[in-house]
N, C-alpha and C. Protein backbone atom coordinates (compact mmCIF):
# COMPACT_ATOMS: atom_id res chain seq x y z
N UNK A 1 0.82 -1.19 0.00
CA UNK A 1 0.00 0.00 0.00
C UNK A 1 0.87 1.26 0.00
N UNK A 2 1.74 1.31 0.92
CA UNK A 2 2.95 2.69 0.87
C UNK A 2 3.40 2.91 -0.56
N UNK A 3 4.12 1.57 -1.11
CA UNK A 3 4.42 1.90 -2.24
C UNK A 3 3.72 2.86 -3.32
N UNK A 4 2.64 2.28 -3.23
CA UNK A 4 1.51 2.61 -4.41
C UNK A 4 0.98 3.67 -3.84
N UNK A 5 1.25 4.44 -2.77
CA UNK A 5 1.03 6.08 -2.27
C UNK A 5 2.07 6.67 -2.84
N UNK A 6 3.32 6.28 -2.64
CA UNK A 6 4.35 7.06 -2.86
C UNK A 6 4.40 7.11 -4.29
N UNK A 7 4.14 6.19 -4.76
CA UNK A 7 4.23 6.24 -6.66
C UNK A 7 3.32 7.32 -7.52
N UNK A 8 2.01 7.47 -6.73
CA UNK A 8 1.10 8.73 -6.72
C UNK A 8 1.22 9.96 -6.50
N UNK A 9 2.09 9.99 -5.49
CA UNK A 9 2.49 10.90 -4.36
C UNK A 9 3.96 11.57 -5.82
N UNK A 10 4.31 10.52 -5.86
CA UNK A 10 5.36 10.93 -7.00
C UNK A 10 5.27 11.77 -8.21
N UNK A 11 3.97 10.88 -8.57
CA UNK A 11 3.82 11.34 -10.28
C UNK A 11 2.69 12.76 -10.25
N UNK A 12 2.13 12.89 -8.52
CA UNK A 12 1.25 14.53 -8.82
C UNK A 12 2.88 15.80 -8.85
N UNK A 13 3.51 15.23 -7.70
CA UNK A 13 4.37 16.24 -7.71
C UNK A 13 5.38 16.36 -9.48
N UNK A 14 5.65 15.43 -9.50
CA UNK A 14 6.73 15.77 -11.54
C UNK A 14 5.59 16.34 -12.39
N UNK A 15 3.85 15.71 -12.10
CA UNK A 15 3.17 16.69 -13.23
C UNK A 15 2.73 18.03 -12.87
N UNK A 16 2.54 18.40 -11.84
CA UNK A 16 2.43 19.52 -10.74
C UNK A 16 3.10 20.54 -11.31
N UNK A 17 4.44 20.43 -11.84
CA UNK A 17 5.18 21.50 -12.36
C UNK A 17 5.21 21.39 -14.12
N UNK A 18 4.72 21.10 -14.16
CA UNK A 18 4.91 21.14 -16.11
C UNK A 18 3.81 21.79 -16.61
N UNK A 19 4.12 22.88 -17.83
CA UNK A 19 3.19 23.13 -18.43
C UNK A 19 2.43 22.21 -19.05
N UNK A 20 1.41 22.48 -19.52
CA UNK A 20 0.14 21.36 -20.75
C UNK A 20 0.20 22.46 -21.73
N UNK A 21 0.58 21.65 -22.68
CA UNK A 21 0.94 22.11 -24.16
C UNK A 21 -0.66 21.79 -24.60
N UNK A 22 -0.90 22.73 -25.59
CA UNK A 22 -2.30 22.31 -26.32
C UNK A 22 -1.85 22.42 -27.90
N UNK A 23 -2.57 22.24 -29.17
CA UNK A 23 -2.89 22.24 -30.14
C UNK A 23 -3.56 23.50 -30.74
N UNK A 24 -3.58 24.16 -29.22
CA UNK A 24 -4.34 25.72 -29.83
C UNK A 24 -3.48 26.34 -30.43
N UNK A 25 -4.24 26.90 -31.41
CA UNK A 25 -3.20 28.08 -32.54
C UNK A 25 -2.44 27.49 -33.33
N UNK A 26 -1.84 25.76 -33.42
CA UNK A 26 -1.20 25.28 -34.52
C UNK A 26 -1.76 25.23 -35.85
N UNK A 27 -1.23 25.69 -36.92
CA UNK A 27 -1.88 25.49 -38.36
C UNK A 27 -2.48 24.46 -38.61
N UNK A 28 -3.60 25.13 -39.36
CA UNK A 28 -4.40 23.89 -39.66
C UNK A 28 -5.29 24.15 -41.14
N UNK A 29 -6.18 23.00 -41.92
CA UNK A 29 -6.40 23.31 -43.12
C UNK A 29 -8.12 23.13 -43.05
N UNK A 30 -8.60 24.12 -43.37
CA UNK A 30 -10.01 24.13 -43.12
C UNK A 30 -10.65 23.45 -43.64
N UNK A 31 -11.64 22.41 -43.91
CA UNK A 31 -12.79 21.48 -44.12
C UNK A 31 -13.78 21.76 -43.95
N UNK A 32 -14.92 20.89 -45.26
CA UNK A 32 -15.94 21.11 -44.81
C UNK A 32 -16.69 19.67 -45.26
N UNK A 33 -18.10 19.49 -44.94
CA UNK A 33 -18.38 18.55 -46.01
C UNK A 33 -18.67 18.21 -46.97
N UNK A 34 -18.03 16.89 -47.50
CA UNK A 34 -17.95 16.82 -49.31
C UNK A 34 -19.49 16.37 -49.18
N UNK A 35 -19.96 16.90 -50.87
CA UNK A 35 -21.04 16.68 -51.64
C UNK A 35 -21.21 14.90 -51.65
N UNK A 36 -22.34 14.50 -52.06
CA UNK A 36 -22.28 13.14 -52.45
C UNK A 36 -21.52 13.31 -53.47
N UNK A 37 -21.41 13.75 -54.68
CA UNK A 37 -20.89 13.85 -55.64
C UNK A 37 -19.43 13.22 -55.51
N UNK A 38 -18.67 14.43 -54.40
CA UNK A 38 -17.31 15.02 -53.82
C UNK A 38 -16.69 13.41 -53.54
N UNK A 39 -17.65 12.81 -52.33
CA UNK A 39 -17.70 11.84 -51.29
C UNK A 39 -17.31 10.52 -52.34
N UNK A 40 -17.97 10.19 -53.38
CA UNK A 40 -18.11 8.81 -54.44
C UNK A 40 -16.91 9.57 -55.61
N UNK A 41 -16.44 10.58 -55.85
CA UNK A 41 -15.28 10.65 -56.39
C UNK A 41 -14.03 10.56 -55.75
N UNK A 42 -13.85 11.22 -54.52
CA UNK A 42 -12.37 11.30 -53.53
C UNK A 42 -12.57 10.38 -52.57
N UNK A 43 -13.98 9.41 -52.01
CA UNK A 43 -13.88 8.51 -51.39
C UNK A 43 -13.69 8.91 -49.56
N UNK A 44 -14.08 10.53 -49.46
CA UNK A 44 -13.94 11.14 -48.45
C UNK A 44 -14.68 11.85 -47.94
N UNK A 45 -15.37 12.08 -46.81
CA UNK A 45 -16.62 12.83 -46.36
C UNK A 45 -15.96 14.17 -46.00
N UNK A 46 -15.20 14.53 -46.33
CA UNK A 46 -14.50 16.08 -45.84
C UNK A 46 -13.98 16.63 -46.93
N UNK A 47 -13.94 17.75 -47.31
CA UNK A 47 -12.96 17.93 -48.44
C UNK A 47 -12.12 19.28 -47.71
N UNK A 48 -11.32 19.92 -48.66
CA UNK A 48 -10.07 21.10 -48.17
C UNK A 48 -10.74 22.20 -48.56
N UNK A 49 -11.65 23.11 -47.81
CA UNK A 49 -11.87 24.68 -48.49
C UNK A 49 -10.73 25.18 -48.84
N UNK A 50 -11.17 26.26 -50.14
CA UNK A 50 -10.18 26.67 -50.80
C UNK A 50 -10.37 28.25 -50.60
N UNK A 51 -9.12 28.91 -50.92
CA UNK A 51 -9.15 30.59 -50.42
C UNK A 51 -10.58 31.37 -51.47
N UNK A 52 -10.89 30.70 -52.64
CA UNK A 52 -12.16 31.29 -52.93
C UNK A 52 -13.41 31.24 -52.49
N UNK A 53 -13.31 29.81 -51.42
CA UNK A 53 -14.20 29.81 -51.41
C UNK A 53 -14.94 30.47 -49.57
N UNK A 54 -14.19 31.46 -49.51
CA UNK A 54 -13.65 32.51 -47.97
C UNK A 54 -13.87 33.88 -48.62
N UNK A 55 -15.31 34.86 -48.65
CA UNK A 55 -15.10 35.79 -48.61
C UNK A 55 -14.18 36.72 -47.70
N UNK A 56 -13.12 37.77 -48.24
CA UNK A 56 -12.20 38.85 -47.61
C UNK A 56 -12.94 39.11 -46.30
N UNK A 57 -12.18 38.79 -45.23
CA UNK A 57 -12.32 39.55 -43.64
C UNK A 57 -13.81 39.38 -43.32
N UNK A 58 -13.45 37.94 -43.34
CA UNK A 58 -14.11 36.88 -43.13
C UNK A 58 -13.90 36.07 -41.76
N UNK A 59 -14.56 35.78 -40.68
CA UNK A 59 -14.58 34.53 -39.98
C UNK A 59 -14.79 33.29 -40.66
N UNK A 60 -14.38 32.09 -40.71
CA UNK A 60 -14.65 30.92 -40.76
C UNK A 60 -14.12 29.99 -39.63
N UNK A 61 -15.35 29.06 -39.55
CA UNK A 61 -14.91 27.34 -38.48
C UNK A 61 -15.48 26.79 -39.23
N UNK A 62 -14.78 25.68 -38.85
CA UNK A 62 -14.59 24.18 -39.73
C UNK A 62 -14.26 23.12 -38.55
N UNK A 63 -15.78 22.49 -38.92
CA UNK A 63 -15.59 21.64 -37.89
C UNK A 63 -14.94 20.16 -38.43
N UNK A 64 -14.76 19.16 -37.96
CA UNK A 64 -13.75 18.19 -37.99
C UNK A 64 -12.32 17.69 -38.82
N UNK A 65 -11.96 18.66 -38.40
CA UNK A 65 -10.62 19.11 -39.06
C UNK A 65 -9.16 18.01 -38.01
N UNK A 66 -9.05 16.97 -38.97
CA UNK A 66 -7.77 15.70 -38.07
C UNK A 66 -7.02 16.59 -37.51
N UNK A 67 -6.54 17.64 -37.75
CA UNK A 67 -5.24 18.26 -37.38
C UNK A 67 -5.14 18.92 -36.21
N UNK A 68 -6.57 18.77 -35.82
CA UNK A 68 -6.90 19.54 -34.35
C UNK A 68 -6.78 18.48 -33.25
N UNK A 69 -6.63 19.06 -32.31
CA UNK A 69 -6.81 17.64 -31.11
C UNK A 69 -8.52 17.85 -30.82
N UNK A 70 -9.02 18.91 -30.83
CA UNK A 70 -10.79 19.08 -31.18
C UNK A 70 -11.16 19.34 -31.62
N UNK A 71 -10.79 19.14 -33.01
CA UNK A 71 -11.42 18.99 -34.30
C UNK A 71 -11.85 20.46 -35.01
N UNK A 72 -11.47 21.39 -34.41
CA UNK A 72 -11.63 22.66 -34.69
C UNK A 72 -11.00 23.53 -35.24
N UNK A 73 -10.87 24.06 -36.34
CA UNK A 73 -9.89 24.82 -37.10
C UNK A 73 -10.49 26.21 -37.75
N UNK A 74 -10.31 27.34 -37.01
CA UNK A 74 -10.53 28.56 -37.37
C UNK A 74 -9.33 29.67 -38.22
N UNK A 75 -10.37 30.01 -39.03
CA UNK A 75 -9.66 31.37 -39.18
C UNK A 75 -10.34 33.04 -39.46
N UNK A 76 -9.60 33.39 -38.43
CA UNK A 76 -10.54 34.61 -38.19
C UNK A 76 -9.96 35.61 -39.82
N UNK A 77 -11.09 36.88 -39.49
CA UNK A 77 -11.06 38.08 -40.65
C UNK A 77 -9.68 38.35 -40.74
N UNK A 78 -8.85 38.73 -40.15
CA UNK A 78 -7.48 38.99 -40.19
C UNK A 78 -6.16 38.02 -40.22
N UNK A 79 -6.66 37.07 -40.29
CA UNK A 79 -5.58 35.71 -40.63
C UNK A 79 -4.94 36.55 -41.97
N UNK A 80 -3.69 35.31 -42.16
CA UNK A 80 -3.21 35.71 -43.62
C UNK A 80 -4.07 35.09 -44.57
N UNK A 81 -4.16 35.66 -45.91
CA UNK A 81 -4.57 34.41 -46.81
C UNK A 81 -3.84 34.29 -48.32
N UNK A 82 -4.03 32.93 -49.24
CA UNK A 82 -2.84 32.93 -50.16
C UNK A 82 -3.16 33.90 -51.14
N UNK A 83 -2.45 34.23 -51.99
CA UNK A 83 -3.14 34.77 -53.09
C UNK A 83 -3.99 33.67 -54.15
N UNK A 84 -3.35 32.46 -54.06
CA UNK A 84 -4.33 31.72 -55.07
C UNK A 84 -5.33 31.35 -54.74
N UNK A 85 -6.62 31.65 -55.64
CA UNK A 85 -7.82 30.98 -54.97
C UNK A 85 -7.91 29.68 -54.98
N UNK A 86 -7.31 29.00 -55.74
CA UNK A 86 -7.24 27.53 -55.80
C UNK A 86 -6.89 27.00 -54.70
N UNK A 87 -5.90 27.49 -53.80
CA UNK A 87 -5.22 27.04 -52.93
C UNK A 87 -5.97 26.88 -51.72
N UNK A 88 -5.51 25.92 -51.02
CA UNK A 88 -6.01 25.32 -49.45
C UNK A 88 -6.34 26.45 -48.42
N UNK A 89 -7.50 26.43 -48.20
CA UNK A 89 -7.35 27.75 -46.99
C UNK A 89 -7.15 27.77 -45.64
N UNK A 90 -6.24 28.15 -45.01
CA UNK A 90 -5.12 27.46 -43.66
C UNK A 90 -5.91 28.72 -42.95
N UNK A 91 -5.92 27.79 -41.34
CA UNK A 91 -6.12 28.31 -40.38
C UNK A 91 -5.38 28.01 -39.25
N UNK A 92 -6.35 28.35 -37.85
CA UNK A 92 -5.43 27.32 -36.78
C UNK A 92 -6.24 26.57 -35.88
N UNK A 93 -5.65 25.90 -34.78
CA UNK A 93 -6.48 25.25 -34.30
C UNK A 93 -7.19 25.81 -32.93
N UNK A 94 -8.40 25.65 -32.67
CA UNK A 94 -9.22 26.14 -31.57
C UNK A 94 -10.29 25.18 -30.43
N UNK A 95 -11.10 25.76 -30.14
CA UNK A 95 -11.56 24.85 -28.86
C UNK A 95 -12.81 26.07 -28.31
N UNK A 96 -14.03 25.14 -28.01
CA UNK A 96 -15.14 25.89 -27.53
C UNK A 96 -14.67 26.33 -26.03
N UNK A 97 -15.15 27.53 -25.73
CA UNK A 97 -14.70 28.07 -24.65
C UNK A 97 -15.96 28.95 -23.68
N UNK A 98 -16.20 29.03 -23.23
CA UNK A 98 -16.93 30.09 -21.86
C UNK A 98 -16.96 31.63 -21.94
N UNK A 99 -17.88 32.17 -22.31
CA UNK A 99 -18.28 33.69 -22.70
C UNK A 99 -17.74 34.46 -21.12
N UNK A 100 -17.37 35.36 -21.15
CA UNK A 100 -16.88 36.00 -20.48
C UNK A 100 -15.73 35.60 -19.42
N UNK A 101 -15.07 34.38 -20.11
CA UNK A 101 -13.86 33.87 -19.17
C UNK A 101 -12.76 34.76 -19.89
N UNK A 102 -11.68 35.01 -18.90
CA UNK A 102 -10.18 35.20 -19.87
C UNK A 102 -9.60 34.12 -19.57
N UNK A 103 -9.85 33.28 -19.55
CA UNK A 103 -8.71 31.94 -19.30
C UNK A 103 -8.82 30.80 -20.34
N UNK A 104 -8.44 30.17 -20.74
CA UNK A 104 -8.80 28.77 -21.47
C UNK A 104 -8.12 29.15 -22.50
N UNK A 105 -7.69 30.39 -23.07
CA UNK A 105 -7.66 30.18 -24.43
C UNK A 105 -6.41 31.14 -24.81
N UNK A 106 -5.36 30.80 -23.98
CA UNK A 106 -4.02 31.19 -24.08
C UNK A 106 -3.27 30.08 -24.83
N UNK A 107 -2.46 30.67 -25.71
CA UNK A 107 -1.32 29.54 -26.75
C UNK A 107 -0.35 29.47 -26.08
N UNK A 108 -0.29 28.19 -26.00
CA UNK A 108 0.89 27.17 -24.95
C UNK A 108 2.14 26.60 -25.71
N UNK A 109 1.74 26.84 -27.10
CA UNK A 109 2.82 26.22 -27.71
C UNK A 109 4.27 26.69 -27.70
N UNK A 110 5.37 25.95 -27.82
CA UNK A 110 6.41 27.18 -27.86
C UNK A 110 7.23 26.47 -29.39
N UNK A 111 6.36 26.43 -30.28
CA UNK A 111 7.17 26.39 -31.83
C UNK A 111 7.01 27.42 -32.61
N UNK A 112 7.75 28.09 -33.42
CA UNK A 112 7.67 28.95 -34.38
C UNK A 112 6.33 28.60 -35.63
N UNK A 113 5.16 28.09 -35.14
CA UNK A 113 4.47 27.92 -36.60
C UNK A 113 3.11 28.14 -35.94
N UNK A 114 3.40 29.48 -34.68
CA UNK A 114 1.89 29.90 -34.54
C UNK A 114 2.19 31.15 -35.77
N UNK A 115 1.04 31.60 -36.49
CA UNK A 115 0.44 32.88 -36.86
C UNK A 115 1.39 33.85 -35.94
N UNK A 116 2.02 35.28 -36.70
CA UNK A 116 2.44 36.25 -35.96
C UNK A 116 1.17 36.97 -35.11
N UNK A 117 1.36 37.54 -33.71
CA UNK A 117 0.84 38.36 -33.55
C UNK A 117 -0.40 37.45 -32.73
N UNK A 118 -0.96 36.29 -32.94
CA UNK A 118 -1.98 35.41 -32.88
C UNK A 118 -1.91 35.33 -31.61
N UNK A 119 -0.67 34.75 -30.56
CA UNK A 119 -1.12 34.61 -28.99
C UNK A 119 -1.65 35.59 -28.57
N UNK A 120 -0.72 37.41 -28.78
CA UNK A 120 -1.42 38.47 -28.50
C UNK A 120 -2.98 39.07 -28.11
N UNK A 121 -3.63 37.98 -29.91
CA UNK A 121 -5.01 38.52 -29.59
C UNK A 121 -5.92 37.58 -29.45
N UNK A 122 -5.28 36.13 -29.06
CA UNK A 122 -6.48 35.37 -28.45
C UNK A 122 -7.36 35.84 -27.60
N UNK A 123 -8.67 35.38 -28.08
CA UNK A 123 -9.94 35.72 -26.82
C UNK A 123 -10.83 34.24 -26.89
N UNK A 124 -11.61 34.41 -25.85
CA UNK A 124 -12.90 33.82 -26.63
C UNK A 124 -13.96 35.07 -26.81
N UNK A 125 -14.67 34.10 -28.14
CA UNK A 125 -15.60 35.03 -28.80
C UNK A 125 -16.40 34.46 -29.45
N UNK A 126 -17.97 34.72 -29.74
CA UNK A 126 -18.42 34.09 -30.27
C UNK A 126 -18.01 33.81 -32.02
N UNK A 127 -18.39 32.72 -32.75
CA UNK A 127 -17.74 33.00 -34.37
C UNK A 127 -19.20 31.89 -34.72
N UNK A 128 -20.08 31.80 -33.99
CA UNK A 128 -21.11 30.91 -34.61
C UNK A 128 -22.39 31.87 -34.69
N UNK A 129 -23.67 31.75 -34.76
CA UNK A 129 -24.87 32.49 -34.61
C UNK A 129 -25.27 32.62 -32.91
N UNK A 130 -25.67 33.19 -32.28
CA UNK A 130 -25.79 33.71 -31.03
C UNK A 130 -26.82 31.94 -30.34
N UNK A 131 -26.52 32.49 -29.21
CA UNK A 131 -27.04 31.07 -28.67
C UNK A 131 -28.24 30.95 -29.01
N UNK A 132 -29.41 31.71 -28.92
CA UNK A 132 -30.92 31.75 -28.80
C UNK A 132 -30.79 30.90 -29.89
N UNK A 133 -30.64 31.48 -31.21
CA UNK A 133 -30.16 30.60 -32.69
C UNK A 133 -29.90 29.72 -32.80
N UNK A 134 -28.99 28.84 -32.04
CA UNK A 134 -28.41 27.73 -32.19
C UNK A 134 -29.61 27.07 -31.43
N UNK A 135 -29.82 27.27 -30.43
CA UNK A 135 -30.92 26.31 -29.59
C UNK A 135 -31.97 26.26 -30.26
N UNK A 136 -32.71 27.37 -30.91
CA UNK A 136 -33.93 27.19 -31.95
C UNK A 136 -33.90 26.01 -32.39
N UNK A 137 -32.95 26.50 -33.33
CA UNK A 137 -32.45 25.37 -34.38
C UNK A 137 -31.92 23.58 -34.27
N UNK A 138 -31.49 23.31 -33.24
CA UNK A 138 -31.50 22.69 -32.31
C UNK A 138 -32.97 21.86 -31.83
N UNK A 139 -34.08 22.94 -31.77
CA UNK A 139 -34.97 22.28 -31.29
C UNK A 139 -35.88 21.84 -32.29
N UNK A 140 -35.72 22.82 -33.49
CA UNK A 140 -36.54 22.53 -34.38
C UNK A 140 -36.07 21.44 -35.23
N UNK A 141 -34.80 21.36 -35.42
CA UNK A 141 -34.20 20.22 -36.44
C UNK A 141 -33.52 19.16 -35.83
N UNK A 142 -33.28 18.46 -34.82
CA UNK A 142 -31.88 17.74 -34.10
C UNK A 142 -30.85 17.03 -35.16
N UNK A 143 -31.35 16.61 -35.88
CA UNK A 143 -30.39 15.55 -37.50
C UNK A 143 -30.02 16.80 -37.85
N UNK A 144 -30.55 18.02 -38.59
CA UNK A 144 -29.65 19.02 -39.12
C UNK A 144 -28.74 20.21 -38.19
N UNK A 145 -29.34 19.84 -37.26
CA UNK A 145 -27.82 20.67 -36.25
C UNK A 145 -26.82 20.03 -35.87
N UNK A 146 -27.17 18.77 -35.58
CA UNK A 146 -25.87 17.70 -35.53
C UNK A 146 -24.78 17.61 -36.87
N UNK A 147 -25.77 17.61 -37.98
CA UNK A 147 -25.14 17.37 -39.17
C UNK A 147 -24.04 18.87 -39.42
N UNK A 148 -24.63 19.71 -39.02
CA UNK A 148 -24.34 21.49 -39.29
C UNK A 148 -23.17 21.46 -38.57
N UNK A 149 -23.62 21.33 -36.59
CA UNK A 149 -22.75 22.19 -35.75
C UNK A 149 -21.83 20.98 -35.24
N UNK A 150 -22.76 19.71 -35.65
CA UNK A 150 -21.43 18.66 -34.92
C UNK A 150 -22.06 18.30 -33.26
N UNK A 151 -21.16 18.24 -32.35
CA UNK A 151 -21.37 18.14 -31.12
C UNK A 151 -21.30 19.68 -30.13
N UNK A 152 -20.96 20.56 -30.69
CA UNK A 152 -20.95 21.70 -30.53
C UNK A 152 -22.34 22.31 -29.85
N UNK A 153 -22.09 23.08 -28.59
CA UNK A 153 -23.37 23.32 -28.10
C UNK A 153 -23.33 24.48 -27.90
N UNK A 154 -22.30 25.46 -28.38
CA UNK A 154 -21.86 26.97 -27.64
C UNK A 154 -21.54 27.60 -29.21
N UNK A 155 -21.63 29.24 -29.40
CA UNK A 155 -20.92 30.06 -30.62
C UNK A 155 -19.59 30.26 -30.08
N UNK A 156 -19.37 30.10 -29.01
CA UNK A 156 -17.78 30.34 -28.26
C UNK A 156 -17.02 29.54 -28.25
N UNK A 157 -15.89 30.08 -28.93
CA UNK A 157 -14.45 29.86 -29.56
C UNK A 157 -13.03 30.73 -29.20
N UNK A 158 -12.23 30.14 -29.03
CA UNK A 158 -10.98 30.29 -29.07
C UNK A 158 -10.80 31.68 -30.44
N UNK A 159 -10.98 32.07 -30.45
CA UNK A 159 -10.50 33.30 -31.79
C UNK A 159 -9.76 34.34 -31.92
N UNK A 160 -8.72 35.01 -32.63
CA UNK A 160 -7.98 36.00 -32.92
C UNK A 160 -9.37 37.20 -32.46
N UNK A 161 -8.78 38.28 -31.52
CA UNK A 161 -9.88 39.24 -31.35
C UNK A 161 -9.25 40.19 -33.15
N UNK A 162 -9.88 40.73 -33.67
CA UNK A 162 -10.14 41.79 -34.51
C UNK A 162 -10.89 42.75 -34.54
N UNK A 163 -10.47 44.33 -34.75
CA UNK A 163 -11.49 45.26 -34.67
C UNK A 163 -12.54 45.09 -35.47
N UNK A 164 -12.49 44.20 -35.88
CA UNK A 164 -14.27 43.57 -36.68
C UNK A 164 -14.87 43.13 -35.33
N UNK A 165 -14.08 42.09 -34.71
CA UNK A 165 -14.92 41.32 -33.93
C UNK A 165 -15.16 41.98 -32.42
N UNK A 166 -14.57 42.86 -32.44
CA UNK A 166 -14.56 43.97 -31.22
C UNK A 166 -15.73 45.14 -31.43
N UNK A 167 -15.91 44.82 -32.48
CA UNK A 167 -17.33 45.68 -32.64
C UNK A 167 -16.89 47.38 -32.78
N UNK A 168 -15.42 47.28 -32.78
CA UNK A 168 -14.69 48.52 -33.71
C UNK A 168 -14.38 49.15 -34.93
């Protein structure tokens, strides 16, 4: 029994001091879902949005995106974007979060392949339709909000603040 205290006793104190790295803010490639069409040609229920298909200073989420650890891959109005429209439209990765918290949604990473400037203006914020909306919808459809929002029960997200989204 001592043993197996002390082995506990061990492993709170070594994790006690370590940061938790997250997946927030690492690049990521936005998705959405493929057409039947899409699905019986590429053999894939997701396909890669492309920079045309992202109106300019623009929000977008994309929900089940592999590259996330929760499946979430945003890119707010002020991200970079490529010049080709053909091309893949990259974001980063995010996580539903709590309206009026400042906590949860600080970038932990320490590699060079966050977005410049991006830890700076993490917030949470909403980037979906306001709650009343979602719950409507929700009540009126359950198969097409699942299909829409996923498992998602909140508009609050992890997001780059922008004087768009600041209501500036």
């Amino acid at each position: 029994m001592f043993v197996r205290s002390a082995l506990f006793l061990s492993a709170v104190l070594l994790l006690g001091g370590c940061d938790v790295t997250t997946e927030l803010g690492k690049p990521c490639t936005l998705v959405r879902k493929a057409t039947p069409a899409e699905q019986e040609a590429q053999g894939r229920e997701v396909v890669e949005v492309k920079e045309k298909d992202i109106a300019a200073e623009q929000d977008f989420i994309s929900f089940g995106s592999l590259e996330c650890e929760d499946l979430i891959c945003v890119r707010d109005d002020a991200s970079p974007r490529s010049a080709d429209p053909e091309a893949p439209a990259l974001g980063y990765c995010s996580k539903e979060c709590v309206q009026g918290t400042t906590t949860g949604c600080e970038i932990t990473r320490t590699v060079d392949d966050v977005e410049k400037g991006l830890k700076e203006r993490m917030t949470c914020r909403p980037l979906l339709l306001d709650q009343d909306t979602l719950d409507a919808i929700r009540a009126a459809d359950e198969g097409f909000y699942r299909r829409t929002f996923g498992e998602n029960n909140s508009p609050y997200f992890c997001a780059g603040a922008t004087p768009a989204a600041a209501g500036t």
